[in-house]
Protein backbone atom coordinates (compact mmCIF):
# COMPACT_ATOMS: atom_id res chain seq x y z
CA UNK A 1 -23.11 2.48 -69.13
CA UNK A 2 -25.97 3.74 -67.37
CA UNK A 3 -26.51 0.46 -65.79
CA UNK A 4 -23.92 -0.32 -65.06
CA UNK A 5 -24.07 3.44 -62.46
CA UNK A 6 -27.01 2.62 -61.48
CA UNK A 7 -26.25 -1.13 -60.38
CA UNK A 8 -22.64 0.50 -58.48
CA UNK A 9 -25.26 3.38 -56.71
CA UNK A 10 -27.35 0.39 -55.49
CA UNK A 11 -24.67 -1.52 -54.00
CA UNK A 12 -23.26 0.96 -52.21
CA UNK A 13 -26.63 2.01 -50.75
CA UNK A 14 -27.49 -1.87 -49.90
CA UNK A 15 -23.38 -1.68 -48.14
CA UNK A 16 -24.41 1.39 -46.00
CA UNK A 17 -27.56 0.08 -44.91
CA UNK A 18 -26.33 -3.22 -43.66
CA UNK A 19 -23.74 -1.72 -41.87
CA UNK A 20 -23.56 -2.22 -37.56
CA UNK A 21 -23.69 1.63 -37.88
CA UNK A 22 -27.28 1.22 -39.58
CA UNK A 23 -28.06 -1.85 -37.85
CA UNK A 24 -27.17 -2.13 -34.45
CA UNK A 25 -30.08 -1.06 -31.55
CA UNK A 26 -29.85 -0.81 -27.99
CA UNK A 27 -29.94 -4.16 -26.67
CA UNK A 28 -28.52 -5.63 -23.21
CA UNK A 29 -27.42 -9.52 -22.31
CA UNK A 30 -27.25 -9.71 -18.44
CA UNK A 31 -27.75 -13.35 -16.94
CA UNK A 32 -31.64 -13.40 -15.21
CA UNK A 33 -30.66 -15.46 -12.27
CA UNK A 34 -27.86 -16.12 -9.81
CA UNK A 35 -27.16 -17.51 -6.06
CA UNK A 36 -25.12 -15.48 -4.27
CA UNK A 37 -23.38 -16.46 -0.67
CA UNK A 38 -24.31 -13.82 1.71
CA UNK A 39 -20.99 -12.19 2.67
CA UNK A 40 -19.39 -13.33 -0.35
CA UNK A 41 -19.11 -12.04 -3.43
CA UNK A 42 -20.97 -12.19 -6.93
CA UNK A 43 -20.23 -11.37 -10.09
CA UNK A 44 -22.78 -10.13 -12.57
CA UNK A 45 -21.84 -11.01 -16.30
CA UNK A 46 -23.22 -8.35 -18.96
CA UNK A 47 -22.51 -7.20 -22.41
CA UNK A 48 -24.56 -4.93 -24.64
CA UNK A 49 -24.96 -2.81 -28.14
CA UNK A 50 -25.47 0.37 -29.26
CA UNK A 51 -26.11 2.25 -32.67
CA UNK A 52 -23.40 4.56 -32.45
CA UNK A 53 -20.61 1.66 -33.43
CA UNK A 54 -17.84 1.35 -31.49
CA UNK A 55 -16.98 4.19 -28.90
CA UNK A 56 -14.19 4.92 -26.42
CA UNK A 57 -14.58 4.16 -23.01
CA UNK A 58 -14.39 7.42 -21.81
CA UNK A 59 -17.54 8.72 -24.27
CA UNK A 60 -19.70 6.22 -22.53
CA UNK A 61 -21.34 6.00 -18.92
CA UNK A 62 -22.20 2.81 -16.99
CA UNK A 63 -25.28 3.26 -14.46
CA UNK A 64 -26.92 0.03 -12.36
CA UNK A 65 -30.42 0.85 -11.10
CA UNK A 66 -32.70 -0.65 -8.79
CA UNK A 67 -35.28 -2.41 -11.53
CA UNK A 68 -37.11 0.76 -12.76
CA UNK A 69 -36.06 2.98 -9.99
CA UNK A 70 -33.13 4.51 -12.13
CA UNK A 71 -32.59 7.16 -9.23
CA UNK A 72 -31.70 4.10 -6.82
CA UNK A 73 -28.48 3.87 -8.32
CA UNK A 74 -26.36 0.69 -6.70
CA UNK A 75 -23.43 1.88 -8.96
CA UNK A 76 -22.34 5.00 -11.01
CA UNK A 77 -18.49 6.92 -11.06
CA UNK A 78 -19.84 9.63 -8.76
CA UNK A 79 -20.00 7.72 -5.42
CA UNK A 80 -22.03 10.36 -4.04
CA UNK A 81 -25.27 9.75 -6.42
CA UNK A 82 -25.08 5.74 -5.77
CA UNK A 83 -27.22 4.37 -2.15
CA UNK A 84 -25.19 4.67 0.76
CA UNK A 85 -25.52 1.08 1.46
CA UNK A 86 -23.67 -0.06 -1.93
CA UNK A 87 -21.09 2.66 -1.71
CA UNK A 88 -17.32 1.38 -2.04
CA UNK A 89 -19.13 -2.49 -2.60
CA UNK A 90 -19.74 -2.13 -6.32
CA UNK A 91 -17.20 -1.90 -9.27
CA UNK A 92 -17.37 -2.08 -12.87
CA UNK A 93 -15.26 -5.54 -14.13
CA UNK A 94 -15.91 -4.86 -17.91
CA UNK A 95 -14.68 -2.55 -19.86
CA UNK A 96 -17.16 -0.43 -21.68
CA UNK A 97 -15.92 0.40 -25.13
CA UNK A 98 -15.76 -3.41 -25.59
CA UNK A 99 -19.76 -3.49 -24.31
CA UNK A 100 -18.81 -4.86 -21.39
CA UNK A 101 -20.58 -4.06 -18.43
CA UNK A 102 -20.08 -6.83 -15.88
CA UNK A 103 -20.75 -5.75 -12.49
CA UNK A 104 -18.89 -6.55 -9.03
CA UNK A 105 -20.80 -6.76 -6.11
CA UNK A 106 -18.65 -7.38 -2.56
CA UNK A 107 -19.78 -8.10 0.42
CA UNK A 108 -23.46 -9.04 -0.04
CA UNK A 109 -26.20 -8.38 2.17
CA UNK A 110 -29.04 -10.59 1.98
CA UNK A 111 -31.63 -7.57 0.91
CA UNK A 112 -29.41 -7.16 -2.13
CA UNK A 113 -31.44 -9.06 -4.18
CA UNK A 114 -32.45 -6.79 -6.76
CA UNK A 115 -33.38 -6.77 -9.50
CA UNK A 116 -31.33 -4.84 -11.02
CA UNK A 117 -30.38 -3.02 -14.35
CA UNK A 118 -28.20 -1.71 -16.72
CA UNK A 119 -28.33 1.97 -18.24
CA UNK A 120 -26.10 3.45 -20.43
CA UNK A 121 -25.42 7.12 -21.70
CA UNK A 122 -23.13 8.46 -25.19
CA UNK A 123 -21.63 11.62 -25.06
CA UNK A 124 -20.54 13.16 -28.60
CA UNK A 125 -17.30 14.19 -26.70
CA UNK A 126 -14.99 14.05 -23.81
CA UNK A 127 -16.04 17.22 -22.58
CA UNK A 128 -19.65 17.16 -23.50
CA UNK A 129 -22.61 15.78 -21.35
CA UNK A 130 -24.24 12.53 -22.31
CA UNK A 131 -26.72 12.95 -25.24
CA UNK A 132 -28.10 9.62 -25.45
CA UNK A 133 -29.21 7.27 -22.49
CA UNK A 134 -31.00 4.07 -22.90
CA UNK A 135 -31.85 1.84 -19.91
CA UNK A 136 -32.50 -2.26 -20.43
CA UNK A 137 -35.15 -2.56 -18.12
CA UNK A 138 -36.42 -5.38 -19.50
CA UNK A 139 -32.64 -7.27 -19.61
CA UNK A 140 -32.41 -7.43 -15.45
CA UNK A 141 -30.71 -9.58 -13.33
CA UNK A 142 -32.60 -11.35 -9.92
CA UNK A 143 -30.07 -12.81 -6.87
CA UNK A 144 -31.15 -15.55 -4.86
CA UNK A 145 -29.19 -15.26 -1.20
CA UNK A 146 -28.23 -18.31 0.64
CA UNK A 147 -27.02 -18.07 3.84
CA UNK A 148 -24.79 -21.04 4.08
CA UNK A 149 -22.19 -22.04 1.54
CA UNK A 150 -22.95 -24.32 -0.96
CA UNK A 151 -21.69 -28.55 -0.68
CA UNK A 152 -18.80 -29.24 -1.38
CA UNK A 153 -18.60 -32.65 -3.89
CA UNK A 154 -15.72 -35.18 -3.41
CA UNK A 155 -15.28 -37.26 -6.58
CA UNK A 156 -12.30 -40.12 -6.59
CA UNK A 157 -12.45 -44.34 -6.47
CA UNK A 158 -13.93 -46.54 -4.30
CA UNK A 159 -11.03 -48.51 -3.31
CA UNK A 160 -7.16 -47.05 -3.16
CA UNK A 161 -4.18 -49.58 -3.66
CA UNK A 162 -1.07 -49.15 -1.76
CA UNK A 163 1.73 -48.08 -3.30
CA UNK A 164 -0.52 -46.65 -5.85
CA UNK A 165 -1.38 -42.99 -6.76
CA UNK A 166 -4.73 -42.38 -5.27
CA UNK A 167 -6.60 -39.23 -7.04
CA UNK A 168 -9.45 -37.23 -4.74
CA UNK A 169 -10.90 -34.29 -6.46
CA UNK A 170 -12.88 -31.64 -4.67
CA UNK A 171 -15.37 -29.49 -6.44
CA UNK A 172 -16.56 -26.01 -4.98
CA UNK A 173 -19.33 -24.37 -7.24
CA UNK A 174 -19.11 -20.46 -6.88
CA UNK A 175 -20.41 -17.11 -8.22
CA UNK A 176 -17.63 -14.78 -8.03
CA UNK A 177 -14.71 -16.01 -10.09
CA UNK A 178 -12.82 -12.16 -9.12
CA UNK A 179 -12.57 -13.74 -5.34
CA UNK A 180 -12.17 -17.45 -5.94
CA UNK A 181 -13.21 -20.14 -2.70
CA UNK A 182 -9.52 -21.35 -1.25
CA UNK A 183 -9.29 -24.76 -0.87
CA UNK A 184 -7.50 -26.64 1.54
CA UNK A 185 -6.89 -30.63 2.28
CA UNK A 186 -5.76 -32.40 5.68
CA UNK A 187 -2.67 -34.23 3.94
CA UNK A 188 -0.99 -33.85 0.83
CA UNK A 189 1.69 -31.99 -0.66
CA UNK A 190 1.22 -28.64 -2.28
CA UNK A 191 3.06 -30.87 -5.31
CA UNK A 192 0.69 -33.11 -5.21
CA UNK A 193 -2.18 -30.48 -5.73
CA UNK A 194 -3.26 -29.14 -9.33
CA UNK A 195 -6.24 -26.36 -9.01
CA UNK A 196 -8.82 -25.70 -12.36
CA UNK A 197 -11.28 -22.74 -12.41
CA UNK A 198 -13.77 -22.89 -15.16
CA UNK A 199 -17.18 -21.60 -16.03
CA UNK A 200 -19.97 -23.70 -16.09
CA UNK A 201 -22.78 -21.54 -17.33
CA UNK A 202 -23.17 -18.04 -17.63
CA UNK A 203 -22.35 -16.55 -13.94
CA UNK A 204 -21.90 -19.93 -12.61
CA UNK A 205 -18.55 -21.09 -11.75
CA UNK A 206 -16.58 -23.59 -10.02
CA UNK A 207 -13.23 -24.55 -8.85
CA UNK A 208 -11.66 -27.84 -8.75
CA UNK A 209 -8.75 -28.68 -6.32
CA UNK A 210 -7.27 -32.25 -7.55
CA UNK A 211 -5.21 -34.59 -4.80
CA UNK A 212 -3.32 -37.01 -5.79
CA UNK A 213 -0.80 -39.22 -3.08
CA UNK A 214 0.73 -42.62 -2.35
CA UNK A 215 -1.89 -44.40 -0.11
CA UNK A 216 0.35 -46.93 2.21
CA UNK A 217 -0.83 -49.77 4.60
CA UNK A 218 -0.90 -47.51 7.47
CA UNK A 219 -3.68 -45.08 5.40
CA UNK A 220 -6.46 -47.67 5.77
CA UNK A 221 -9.54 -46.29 7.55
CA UNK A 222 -7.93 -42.73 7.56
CA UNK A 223 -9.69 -39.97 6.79
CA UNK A 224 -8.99 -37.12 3.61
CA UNK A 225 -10.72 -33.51 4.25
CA UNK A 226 -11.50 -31.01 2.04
CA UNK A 227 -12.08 -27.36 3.14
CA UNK A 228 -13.23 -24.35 0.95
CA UNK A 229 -12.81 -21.05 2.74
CA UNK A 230 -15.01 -18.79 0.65
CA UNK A 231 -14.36 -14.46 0.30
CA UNK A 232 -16.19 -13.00 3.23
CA UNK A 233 -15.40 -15.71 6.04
CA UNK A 234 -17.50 -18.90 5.63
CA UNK A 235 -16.19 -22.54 5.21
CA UNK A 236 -17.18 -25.68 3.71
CA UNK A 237 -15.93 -29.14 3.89
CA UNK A 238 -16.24 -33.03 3.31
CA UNK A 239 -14.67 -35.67 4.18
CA UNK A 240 -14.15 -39.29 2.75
CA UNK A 241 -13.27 -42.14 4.81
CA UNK A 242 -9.79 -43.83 2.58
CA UNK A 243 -10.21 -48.25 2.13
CA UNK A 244 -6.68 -49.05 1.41
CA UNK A 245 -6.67 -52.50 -0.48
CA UNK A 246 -3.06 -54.10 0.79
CA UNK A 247 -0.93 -56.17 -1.74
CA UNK A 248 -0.50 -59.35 -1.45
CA UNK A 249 1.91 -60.35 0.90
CA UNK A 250 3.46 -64.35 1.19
CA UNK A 251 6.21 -63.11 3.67
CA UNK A 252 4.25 -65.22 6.35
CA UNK A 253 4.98 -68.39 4.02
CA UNK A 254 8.53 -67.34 2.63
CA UNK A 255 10.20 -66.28 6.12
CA UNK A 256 9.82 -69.70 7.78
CA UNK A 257 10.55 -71.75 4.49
CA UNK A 258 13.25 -69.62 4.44
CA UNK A 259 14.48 -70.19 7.90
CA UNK A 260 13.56 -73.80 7.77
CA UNK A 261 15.82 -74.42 4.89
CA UNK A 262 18.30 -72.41 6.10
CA UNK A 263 18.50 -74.42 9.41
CA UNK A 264 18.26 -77.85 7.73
CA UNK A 265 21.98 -76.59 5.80
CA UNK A 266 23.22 -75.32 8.24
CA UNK A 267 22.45 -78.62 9.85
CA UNK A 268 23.80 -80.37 7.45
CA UNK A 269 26.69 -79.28 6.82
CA UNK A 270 27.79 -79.21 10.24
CA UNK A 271 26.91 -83.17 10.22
CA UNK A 272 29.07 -83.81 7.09
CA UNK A 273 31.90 -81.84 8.89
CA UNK A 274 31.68 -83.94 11.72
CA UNK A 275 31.37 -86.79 10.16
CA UNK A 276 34.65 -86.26 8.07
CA UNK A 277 36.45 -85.69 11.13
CA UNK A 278 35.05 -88.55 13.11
CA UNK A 279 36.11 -90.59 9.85
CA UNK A 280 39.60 -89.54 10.10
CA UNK A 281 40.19 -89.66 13.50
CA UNK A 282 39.03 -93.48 13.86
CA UNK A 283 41.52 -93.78 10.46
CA UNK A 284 44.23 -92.28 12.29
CA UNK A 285 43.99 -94.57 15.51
CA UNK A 286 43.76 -97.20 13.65
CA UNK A 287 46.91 -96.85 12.23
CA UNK A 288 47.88 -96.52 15.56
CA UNK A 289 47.21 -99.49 16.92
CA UNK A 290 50.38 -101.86 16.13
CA UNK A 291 52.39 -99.25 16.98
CA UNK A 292 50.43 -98.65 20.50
CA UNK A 293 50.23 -102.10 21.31
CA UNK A 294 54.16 -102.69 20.88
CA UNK A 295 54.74 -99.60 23.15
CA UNK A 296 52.99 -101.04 25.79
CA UNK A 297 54.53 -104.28 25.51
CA UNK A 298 58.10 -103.00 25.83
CA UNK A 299 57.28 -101.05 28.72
CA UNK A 300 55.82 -104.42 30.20
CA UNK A 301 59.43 -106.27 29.43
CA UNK A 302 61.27 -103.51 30.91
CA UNK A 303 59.14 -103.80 34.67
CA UNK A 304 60.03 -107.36 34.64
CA UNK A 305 63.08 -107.95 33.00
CA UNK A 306 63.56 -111.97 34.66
CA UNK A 307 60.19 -113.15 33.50
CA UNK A 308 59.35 -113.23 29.80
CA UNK A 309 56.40 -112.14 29.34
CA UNK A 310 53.50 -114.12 27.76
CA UNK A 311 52.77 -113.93 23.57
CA UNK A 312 49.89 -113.16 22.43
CA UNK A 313 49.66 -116.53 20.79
CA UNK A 314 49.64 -118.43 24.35
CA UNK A 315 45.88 -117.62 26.31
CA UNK A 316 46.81 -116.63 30.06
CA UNK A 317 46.66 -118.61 32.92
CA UNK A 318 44.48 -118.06 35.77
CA UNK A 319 45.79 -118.50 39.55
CA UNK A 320 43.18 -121.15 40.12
CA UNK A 321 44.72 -123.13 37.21
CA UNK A 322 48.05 -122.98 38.69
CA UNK A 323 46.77 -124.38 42.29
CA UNK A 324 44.82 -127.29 40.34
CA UNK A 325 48.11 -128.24 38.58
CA UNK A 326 49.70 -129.49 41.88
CA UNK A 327 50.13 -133.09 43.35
CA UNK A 328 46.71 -133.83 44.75
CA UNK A 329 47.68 -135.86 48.40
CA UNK A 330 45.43 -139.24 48.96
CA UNK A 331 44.21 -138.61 52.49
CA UNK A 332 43.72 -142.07 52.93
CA UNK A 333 47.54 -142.97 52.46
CA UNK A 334 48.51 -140.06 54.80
CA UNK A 335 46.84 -141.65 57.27
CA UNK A 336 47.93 -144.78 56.96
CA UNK A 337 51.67 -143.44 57.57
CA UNK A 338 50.61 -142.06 60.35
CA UNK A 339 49.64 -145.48 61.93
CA UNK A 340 52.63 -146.81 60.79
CA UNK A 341 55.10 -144.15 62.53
CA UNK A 342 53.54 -143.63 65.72
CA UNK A 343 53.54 -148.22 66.03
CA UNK A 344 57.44 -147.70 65.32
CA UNK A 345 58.64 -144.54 67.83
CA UNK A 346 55.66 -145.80 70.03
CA UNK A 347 55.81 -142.31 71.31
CA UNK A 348 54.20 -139.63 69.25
CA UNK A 349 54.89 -135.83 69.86
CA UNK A 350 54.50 -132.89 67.63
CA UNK A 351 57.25 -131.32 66.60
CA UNK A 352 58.81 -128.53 68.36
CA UNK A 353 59.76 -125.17 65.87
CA UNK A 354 62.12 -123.24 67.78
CA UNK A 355 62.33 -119.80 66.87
CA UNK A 356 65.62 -118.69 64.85
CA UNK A 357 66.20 -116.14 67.61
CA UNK A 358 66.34 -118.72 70.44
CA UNK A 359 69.02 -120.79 68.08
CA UNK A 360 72.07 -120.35 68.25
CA UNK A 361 74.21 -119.07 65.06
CA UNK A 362 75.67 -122.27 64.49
CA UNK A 363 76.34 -125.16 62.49
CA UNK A 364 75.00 -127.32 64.66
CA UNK A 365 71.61 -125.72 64.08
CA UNK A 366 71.36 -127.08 60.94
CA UNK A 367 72.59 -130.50 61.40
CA UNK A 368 70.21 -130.65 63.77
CA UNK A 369 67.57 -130.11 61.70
CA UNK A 370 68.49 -131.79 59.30
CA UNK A 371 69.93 -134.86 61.10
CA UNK A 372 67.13 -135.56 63.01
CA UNK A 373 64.15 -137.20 61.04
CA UNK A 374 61.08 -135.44 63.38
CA UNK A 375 58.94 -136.96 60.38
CA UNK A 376 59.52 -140.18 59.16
CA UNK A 377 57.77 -139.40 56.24
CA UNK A 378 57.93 -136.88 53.69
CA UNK A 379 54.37 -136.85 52.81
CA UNK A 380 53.82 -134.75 55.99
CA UNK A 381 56.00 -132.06 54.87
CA UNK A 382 54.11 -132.00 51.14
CA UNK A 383 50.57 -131.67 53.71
CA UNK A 384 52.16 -128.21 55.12
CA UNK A 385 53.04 -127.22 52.10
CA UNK A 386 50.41 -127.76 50.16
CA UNK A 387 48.26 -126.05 52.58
C-alpha cells in the first residue's frame, strides 16, 4: 500500500513538472530578414512564449524597440512614448494572448531599417502595472529597402491556338499581405480573371492574377500587359508579345471547287433543258410538214385556177427548154423562097403595116388582109414569129 502512495506522489510530481506552466521560458520567433518597398508596406511576422501560460490580452503589453535601444520605441499603445517619425505608421496585427505579435509597418521610409525588437511585459491584473518584462534582443528582425518595385514574372505557353483558351499568369512577390499589390491586365474580362494570395516563406508573399481568353486570328502579334499597382503609389508591369497559331483553313481550295461545280450544273442542266426543247420543237415541225406543204399548194391552185399546177412527181420545166422545143427554121430553105417569089412578082416590096387607127372599122379591112397574099410563103410569117 505504501507503494503504491508513493508511486501516485511521484506521478503527480513528474505531471506538474512537465507542465507549459513549469516549462515554458521566454522565447521570441520573429523572421531575421525582409525586403521592404519603400512607400509600401511590410509586415513583420512574430510569435512568442512565456512562463506564465496562457494570459488575456489585456494582462499583457506589446513594445517594438530600436535593437537594444528599448527607449526608441517604434511602437507601444501610448502614442506619445513611441518616435515621432513612426507615430500613427505602426500597428499591432497579432493578437497577444494567442503570442502573437506581428507588427504593421505603413508607409516605409528607407532609414527604417532597423533592427528591431520585441519586448513584452505581464501584469498580475487589469489594474496593476506590469511585473514582468522580458525583451528578445537576440530574436530581431533586419529590413532591406528597395527603392523600385520588384519584377513582375509572366508565366503562360509559347504558342496560343485560336479558338482556344489561352492562360497568362502574372506573379507579383510582396511583403505586406494586409495591403495586397492590385493587379491589372490590358484585355480580358474580370470573368476571365481568378486572383491567389499565398505565402511563400515566412514574411514573403505573393499574389497571382491568372488570365485566361479566346485568342482569335486578329490577336496575332498583339500584345497582353500586366500591371501591379503596389500600396503607397508605385507600379510594375510586363508585357508578352501573343503568336497566335491559325487553324487550318482549305476555304481557298473548297470555295472555287465549290463554285466550279456549281457552274458546270448549272451548265448543264440548262443544256439538257435546251436540248429537250430543241428536240421537240424539230418533232413538232416535222409533223408539220405534210400538212404545210398541202397548205401551200392549195393556195397555189386557188391564184391560178385555169392552169393545173405541176405534181411533184413531174421535174419543172425551165423557159429555155420551152424555146428549144420549137420548129427550128433551115435558113438555107428560107432563102431559097425568097429567090423564088421575088423571080415570080418580079417586083419585090416590103410589106406595108398600116396602123389599126388609120383603118377603117370595116369588113373590108380584113378581107384585105387576108385576101391579099403580101407573102407567098408562110415560112416568112413562122421567121417573125419565131423571132
Amino acid at each position: 500500500m505504501d507503494k503504491d502512495r508513493k508511486m501516485m506522489i511521484f506521478c503527480l510530481l513528474l505531471a506538474a513538472m512537465s507542465s507549459p506552466a513549469f516549462t515554458a521560458e521566454w522565447k521570441a520567433n520573429v523572421v531575421k530578414k525582409l525586403h521592404t518597398l519603400v512607400s509600401s508596406c511590410v509586415v513583420i511576422p512574430c510569435t512568442f512564449t512565456h512562463p506564465k501560460g496562457n494570459l488575456p490580452s489585456s494582462r499583457l503589453r506589446a513594445i517594438w524597440h530600436v535593437s537594444n535601444k528599448r527607449d526608441q520605441r517604434i511602437y507601444y499603445e501610448d502614442q506619445t512614448q513611441v518616435l515621432e517619425n513612426y507615430r500613427g505608421r505602426t500597428r499591432m496585427l497579432g493578437h497577444l494572448g494567442q503570442t502573437n505579435c506581428t507588427l504593421e509597418i505603413v508607409k516605409v521610409k528607407d532609414h527604417d531599417n532597423g533592427p528591431f525588437c520585441f519586448r513584452v511585459e505581464l501584469a498580475i491584473s487589469d489594474t496593476h502595472a506590469s511585473d514582468e518584462k522580458f525583451s528578445f534582443v537576440e530574436d530581431c528582425v533586419d529590413l532591406i529597402m528597395f527603392a523600385d518595385p520588384p519584377e513582375l514574372t509572366l508565366t503562360h505557353p509559347k504558342t496560343a491556338y485560336q479558338g482556344l483558351p489561352f492562360t497568362v499568369t502574372c506573379t507579383v512577390p510582396h511583403t505586406c499581405p494586409s495591403h495586397a499589390p492590385n493587379i491589372t491586365w490590358n484585355r480580358g474580362t474580370p470573368e476571365g480573371i481568378t486572383e491567389v494570395h499565398r505565402e511563400v516563406h515566412a514574411g514573403n508573399w505573393e499574389v497571382q492574377s491568372i488570365l485566361t481568353f479566346i485568342p482569335e486570328d486578329a490577336d496575332d502579334h498583339t500584345e497582353v500587359t500586366c500591371t501591379s499597382y503596389f500600396n503607397g503609389g508605385k507600379t510594375s508591369s510586363k508585357t508578352v508579345k501573343l503568336y497566335v497559331k491559325r487553324k487550318v483553313n482549305y476555304n481557298h481550295i473548297i470555295i472555287p471547287i465549290v463554285v466550279l461545280v456549281g457552274t458546270s450544273v448549272i451548265f448543264s442542266a440548262f443544256c439538257i433543258v435546251m436540248m429537250k426543247k430543241y428536240k421537240t420543237r424539230i418533232a413538232e415541225l416535222q409533223s408539220q410538214d405534210g400538212s404545210m406543204w398541202n397548205r401551200l399548194s392549195r393556195l397555189s391552185r386557188r391564184n391560178r385556177p385555169d392552169r393545173a399546177g405541176p405534181s411533184r412527181s413531174e421535174p419543172r420545166r425551165s423557159i429555155w427548154s420551152r424555146f428549144s422545143r420549137r420548129p427550128r427554121v433551115d435558113m438555107d430553105q428560107m432563102s431559097n423562097n425568097a429567090l423564088t417569089n421575088s423571080s415570080a412578082n418580079q417586083k419585090f416590096s416590103k410589106p406595108r403595116c398600116p396602123s389599126p387607127k388609120s383603118q377603117p372599122k370595116s369588113s373590108n379591112y380584113k378581107e384585105e388582109f387576108d385576101g391579099g397574099n403580101v407573102y407567098g410563103n408562110t415560112v416568112d410569117l413562122n421567121i417573125y414569129g419565131n423571132v
